[in-house]
Protein backbone atom coordinates (compact mmCIF):
# COMPACT_ATOMS: atom_id res chain seq x y z
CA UNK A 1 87.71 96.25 76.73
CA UNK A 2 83.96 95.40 77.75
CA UNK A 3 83.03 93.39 80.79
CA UNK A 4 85.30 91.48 82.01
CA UNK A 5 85.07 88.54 84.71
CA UNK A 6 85.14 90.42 88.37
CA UNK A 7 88.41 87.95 89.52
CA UNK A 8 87.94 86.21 93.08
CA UNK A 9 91.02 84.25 92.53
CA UNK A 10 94.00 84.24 95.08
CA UNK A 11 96.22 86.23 92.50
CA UNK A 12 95.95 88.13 90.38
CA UNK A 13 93.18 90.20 91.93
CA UNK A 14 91.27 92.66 90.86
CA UNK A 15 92.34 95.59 90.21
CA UNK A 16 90.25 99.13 90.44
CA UNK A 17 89.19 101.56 87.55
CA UNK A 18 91.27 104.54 88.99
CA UNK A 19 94.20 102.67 89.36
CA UNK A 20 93.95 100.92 85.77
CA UNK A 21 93.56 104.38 84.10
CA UNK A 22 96.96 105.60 86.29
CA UNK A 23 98.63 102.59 84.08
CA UNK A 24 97.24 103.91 80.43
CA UNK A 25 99.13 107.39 80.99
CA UNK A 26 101.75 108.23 78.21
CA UNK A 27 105.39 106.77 79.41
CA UNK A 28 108.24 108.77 80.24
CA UNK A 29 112.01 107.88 80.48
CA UNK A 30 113.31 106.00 83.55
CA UNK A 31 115.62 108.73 84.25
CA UNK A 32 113.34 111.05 83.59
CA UNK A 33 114.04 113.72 87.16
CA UNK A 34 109.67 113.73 87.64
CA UNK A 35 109.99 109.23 87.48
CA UNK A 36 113.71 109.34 89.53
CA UNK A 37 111.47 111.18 92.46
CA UNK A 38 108.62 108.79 91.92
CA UNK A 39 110.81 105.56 92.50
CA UNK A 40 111.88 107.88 96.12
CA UNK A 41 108.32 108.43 96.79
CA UNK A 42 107.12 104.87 96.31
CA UNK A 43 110.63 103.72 99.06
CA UNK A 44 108.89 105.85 101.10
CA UNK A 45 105.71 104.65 101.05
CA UNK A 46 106.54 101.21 101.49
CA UNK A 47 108.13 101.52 104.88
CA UNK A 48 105.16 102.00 106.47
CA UNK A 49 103.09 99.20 104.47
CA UNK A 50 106.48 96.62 106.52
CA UNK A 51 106.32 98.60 109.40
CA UNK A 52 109.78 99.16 109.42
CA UNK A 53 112.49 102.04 109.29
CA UNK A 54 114.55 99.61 108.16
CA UNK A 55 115.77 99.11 104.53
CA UNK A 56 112.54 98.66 101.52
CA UNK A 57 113.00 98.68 98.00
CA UNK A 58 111.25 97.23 94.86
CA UNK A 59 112.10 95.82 91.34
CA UNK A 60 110.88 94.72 88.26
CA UNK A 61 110.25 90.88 89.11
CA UNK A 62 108.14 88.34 90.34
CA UNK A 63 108.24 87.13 93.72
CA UNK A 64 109.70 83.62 92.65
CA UNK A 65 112.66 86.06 91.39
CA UNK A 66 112.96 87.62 95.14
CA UNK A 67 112.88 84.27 97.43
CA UNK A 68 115.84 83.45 94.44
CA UNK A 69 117.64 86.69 96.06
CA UNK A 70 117.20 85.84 99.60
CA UNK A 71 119.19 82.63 98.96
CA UNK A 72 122.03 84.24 96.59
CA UNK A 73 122.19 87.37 98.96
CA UNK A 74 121.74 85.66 102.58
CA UNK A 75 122.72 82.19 102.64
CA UNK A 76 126.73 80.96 101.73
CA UNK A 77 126.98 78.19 98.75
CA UNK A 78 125.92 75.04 100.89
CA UNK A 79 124.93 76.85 103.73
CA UNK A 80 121.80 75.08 105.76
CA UNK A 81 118.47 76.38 105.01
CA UNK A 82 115.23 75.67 107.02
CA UNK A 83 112.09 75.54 105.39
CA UNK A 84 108.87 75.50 107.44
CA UNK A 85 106.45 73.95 104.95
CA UNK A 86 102.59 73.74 104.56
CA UNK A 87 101.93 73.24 100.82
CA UNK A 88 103.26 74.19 97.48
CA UNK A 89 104.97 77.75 97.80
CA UNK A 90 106.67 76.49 100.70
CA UNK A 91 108.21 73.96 98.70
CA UNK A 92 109.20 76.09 95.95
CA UNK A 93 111.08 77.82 98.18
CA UNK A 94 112.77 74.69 99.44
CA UNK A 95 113.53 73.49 96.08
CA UNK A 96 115.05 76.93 94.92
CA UNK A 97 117.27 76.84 97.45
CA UNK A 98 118.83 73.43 95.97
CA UNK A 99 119.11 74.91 92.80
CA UNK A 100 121.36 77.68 93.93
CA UNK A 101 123.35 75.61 95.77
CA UNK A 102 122.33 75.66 99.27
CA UNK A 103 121.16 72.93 101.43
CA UNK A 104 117.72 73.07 102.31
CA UNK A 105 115.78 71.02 105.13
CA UNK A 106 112.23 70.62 105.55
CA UNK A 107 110.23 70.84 108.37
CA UNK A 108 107.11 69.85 106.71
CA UNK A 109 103.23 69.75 108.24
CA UNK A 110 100.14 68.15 106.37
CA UNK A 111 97.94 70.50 104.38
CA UNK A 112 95.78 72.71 106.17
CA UNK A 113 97.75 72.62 109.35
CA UNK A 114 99.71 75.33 110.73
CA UNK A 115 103.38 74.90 112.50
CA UNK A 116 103.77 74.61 116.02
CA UNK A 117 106.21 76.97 117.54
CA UNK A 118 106.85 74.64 120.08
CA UNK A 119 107.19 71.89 117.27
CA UNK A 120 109.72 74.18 116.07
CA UNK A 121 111.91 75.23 119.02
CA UNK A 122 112.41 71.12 119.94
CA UNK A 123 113.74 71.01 115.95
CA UNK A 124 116.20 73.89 116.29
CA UNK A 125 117.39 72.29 119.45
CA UNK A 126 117.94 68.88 118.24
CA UNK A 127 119.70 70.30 115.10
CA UNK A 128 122.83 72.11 113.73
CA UNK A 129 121.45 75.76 113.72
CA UNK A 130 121.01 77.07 110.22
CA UNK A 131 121.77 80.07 108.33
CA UNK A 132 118.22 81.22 107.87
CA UNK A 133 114.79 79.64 108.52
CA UNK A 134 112.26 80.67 105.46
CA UNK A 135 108.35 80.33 106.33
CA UNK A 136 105.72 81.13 104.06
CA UNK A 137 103.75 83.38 106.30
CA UNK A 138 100.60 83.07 104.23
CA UNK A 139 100.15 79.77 102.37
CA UNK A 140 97.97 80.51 99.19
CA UNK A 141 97.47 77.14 98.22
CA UNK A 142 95.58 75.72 101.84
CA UNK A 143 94.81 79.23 103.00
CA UNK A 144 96.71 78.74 106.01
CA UNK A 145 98.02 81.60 108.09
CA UNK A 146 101.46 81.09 110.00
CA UNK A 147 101.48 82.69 113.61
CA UNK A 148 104.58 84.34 112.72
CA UNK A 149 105.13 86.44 115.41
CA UNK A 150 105.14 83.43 117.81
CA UNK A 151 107.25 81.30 115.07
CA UNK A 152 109.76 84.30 115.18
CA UNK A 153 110.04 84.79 118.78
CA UNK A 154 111.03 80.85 118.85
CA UNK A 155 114.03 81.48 116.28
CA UNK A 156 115.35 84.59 117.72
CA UNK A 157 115.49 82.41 121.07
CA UNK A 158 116.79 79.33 120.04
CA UNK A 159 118.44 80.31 116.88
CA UNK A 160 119.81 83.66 117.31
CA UNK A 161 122.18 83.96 114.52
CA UNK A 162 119.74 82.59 111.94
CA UNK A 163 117.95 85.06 109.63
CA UNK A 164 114.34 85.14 109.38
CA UNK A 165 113.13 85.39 105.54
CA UNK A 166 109.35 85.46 105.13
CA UNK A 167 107.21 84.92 101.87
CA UNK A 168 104.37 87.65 102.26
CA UNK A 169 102.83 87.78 98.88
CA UNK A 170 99.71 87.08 100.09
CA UNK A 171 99.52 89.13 103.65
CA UNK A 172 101.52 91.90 103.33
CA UNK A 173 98.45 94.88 102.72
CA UNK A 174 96.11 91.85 104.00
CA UNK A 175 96.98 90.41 107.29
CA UNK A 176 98.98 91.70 110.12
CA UNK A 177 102.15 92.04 110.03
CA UNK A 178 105.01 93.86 111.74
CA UNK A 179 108.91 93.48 110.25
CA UNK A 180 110.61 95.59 112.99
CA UNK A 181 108.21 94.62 115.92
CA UNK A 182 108.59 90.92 115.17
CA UNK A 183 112.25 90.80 114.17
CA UNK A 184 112.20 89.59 110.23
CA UNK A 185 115.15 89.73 108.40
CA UNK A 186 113.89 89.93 104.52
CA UNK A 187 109.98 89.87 103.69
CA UNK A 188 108.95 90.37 99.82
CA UNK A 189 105.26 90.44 98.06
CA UNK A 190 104.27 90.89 94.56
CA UNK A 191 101.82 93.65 93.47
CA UNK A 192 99.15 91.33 92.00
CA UNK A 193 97.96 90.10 95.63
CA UNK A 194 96.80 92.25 98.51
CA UNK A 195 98.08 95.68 96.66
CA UNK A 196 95.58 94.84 94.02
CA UNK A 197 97.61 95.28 91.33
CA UNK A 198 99.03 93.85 88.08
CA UNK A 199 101.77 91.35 88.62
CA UNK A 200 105.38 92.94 87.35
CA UNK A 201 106.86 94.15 90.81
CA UNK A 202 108.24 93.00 94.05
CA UNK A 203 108.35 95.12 96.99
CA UNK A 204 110.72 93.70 99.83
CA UNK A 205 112.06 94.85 103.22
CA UNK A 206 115.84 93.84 104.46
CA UNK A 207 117.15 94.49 108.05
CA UNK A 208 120.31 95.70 109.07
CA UNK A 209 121.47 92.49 110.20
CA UNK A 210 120.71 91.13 106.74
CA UNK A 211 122.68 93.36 104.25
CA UNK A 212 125.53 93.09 106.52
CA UNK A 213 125.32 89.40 106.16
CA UNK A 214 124.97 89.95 102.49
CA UNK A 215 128.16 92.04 101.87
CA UNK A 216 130.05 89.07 103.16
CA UNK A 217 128.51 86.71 100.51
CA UNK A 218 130.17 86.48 97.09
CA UNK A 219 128.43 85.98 94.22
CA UNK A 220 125.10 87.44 94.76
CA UNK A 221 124.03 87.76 91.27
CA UNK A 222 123.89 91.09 89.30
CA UNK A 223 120.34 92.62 88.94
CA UNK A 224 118.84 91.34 92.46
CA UNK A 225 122.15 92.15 94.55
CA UNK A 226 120.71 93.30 97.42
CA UNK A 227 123.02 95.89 99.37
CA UNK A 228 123.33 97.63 96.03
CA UNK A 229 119.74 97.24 94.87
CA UNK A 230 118.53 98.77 98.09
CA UNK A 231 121.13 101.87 98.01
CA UNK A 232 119.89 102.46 94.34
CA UNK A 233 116.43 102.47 94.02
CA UNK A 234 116.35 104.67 97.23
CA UNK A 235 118.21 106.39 95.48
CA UNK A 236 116.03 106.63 92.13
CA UNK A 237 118.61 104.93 90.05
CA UNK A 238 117.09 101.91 89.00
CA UNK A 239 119.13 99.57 87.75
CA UNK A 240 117.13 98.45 84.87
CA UNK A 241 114.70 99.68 83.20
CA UNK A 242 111.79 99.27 85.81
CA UNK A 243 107.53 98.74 84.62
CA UNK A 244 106.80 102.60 84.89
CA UNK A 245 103.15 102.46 84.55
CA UNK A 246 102.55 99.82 87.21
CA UNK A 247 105.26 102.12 90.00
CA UNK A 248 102.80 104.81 89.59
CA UNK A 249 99.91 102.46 90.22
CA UNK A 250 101.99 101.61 93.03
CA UNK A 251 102.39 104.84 94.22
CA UNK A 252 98.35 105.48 94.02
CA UNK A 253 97.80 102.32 95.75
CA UNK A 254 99.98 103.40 98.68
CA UNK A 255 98.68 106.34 99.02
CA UNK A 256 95.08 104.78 99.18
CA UNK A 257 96.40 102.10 101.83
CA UNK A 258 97.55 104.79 104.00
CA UNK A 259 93.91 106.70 103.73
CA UNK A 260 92.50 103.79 104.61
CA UNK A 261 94.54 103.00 107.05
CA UNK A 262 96.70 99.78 107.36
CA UNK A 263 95.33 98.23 110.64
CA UNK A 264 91.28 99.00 108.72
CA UNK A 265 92.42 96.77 106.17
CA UNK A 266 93.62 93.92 108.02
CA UNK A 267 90.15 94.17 109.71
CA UNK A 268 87.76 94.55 106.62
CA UNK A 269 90.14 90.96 105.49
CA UNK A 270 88.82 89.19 108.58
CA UNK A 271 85.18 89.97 108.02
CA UNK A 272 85.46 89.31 104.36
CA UNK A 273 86.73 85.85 105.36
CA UNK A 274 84.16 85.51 108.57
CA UNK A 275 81.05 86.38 106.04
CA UNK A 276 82.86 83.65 103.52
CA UNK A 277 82.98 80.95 106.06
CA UNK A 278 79.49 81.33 107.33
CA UNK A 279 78.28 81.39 103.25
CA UNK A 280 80.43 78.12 102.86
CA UNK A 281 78.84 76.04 105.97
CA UNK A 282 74.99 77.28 105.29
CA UNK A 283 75.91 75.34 101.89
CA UNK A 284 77.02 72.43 103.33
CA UNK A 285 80.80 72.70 102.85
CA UNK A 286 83.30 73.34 105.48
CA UNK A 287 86.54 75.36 106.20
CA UNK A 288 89.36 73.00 104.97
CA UNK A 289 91.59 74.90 108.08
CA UNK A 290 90.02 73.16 111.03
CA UNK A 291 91.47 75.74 113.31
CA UNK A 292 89.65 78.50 113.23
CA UNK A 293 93.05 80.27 114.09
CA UNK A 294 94.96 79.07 111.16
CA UNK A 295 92.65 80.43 108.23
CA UNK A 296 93.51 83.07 106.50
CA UNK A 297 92.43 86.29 105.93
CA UNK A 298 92.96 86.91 102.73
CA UNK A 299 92.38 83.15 100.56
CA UNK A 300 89.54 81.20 102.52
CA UNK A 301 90.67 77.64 101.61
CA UNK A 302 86.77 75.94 101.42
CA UNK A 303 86.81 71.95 101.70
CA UNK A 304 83.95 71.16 98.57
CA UNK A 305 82.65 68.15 100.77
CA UNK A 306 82.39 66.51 97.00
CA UNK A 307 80.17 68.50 95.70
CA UNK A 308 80.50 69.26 91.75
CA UNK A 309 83.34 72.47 92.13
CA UNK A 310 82.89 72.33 88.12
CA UNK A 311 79.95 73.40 88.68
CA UNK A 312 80.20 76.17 91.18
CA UNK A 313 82.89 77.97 88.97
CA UNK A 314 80.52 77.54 86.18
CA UNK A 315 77.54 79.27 88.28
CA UNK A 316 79.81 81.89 89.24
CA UNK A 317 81.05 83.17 85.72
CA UNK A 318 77.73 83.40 84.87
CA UNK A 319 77.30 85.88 86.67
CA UNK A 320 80.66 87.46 85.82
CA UNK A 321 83.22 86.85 88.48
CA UNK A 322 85.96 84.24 88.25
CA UNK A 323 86.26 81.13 90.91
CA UNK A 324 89.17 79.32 92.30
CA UNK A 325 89.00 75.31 91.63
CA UNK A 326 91.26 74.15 93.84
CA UNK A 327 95.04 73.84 93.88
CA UNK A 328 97.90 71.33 93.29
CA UNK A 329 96.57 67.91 95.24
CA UNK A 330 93.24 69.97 96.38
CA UNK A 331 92.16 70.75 92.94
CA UNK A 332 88.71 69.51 92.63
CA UNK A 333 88.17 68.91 96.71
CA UNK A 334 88.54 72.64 97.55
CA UNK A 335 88.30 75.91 95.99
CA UNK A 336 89.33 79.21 97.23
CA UNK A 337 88.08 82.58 97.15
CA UNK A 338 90.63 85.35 97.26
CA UNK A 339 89.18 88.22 98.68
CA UNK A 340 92.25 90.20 99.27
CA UNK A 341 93.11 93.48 98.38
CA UNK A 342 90.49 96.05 97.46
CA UNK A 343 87.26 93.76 97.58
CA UNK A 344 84.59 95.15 99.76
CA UNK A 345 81.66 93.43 101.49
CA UNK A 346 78.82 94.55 98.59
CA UNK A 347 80.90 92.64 96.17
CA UNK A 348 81.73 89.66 98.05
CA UNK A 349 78.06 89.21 98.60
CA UNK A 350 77.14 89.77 95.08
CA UNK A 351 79.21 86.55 94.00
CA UNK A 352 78.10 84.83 97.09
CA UNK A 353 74.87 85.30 95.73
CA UNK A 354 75.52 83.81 92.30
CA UNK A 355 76.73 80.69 93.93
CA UNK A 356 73.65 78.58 94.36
């Protein structure tokens, strides 16, 4: 394949030379001893990507496919589900939720904003506690960072029984985060954000508390059951046939993230976004996060100010790297640059400087 557009889009990112040759290697069987040690390995590896010694595992899916399991595998048919929403992955989560059966709520804020955790402890007091309280840590489509930690210290206080499940496709490997520290119950990514990979896996950690509450929930579906899918793939013994190419990727990438070193990552994120920011408003546009504190560090959400976005995305694949136009009710009004995973600072400024 020749040149190919360099993709600052908030998923799928790009993905580096090294790690695209690991995926053209010959294949080998699933339960092939040298791959059943691989799939041990790559467990391994993603405990300390969570920050957990908890329970990890990984499978063949998108991450749609693993907020699906938290509701089949956490939450009892009709049970009460909270939803802290911000935008459009918030809501999806909402809405799957209905369709298996459950019974969401919303606690919805207007796009851009981020929730209050004091907003949040006066709804769990004035309200039947629920089963588990879902927040989309980092919302890709406004660029908004949660302050989870704070959000989960107000649940564990107020709603003690309630499991915390996180969407963290677009921090985990990007933003800080701590599972154990910060008492999560289920968290789940896909490859194709901040681990700079091809889309085709999800990578999820469970607490304790959570598979127990799972073996007392029937029906929890077959391929994505939870307490066995965990016990498994630990064990090597993947269910299904899993994308062997991309878990060896995986396995690379890991390995890279851990040479680099997590908390390094998290930083070079900030000044990625920082160097974005001040680009945006020497332009004339501005952050669409007005709290400085809400943006996030991994999809910098940038308010077009109505200039011609058309335009800018044009500008930019001249010069060979792929723009964000804006998405869902923001398409056309903001655009976002994804500069998550293994972007560095040299090639952030080299599409910066295509963007006249």
């Amino acid at each position: 394949m020749g040149n190919h557009p360099v993709l600052f889009i908030p998923g799928p990112t790009e993905v580096d030379e090294e790690l695209r040759q690991i995926m053209a290697m010959p294949l080998l069987g699933h339960r092939d001893p040298k791959f059943v040690a691989t799939v041990q390995d790559v467990c391994q590896k993603l405990k300390p990507l969570f920050l957990t010694e908890q329970n990890v595992a990984f499978e063949t899916c998108a991450g749609t496919a693993l907020m699906e399991a938290s509701m089949r595998n956490l939450v009892d048919r009709g049970g009460r589900t909270l939803h802290l929403v911000g935008g459009a992955f918030g809501k999806r989560w909402a809405k799957i939720s209905s369709a298996c059966g459950r019974s969401p709520e919303v606690m919805e804020v207007p796009l851009g904003q981020a929730h209050s955790p004091d907003a949040l402890a006066a709804r769990l007091q004035q309200s039947e506690q629920p089963e588990v309280v879902c927040i989309t840590h980092n919302e890709t489509s406004t660029g908004v960072i949660q302050p989870l930690q704070a959000l989960a210290a107000v649940i564990h206080e107020h709603a003690p029984q309630a499991l915390l499940l996180i969407d963290v496709v677009t921090s985990l490997a990007g933003a800080e985060l701590r599972f154990d520290d910060w008492g999560l119950d289920y968290a789940f990514a896909g490859t194709q954000k901040c681990l700079a990979l091809p889309p085709g896996l999800g990578v999820y950690a469970v607490s304790n508390r959570a598979l127990a509450r799972a073996e007392k929930i029937e029906e929890r579906g077959f391929l994505l059951d939870l307490p066995k899918s965990v016990k498994d793939t630990n064990a090597g013994k993947t269910l299904a046939t899993p994308c062997i190419p991309l878990v060896y990727a995986l396995q690379r990438q890991l390995e890279r993230i851990q040479a680099e070193g997590l908390e390094n990552r998290w930083q070079r994120n900030l000044e990625l976004q920082a160097r974005t920011f001040a680009w945006a408003e020497s332009k004339g546009f501005q952050p669409f996060v007005v709290d400085s504190a809400a943006r996030s560090p991994t999809v910098s959400c940038i308010d077009a100010r109505g200039q011609d976005v058309e335009a800018l995305a044009k500008q930019a694949a001249a010069s060979g790297f792929k723009m964000d136009k804006g998405y869902g009710d923001l398409k056309g009004k903001a655009f976002r640059i994804g500069h998550m995973g293994d972007h560095t600072m040299a090639r952030l400024e080299a599409l910066l400087s295509a963007l006249k």
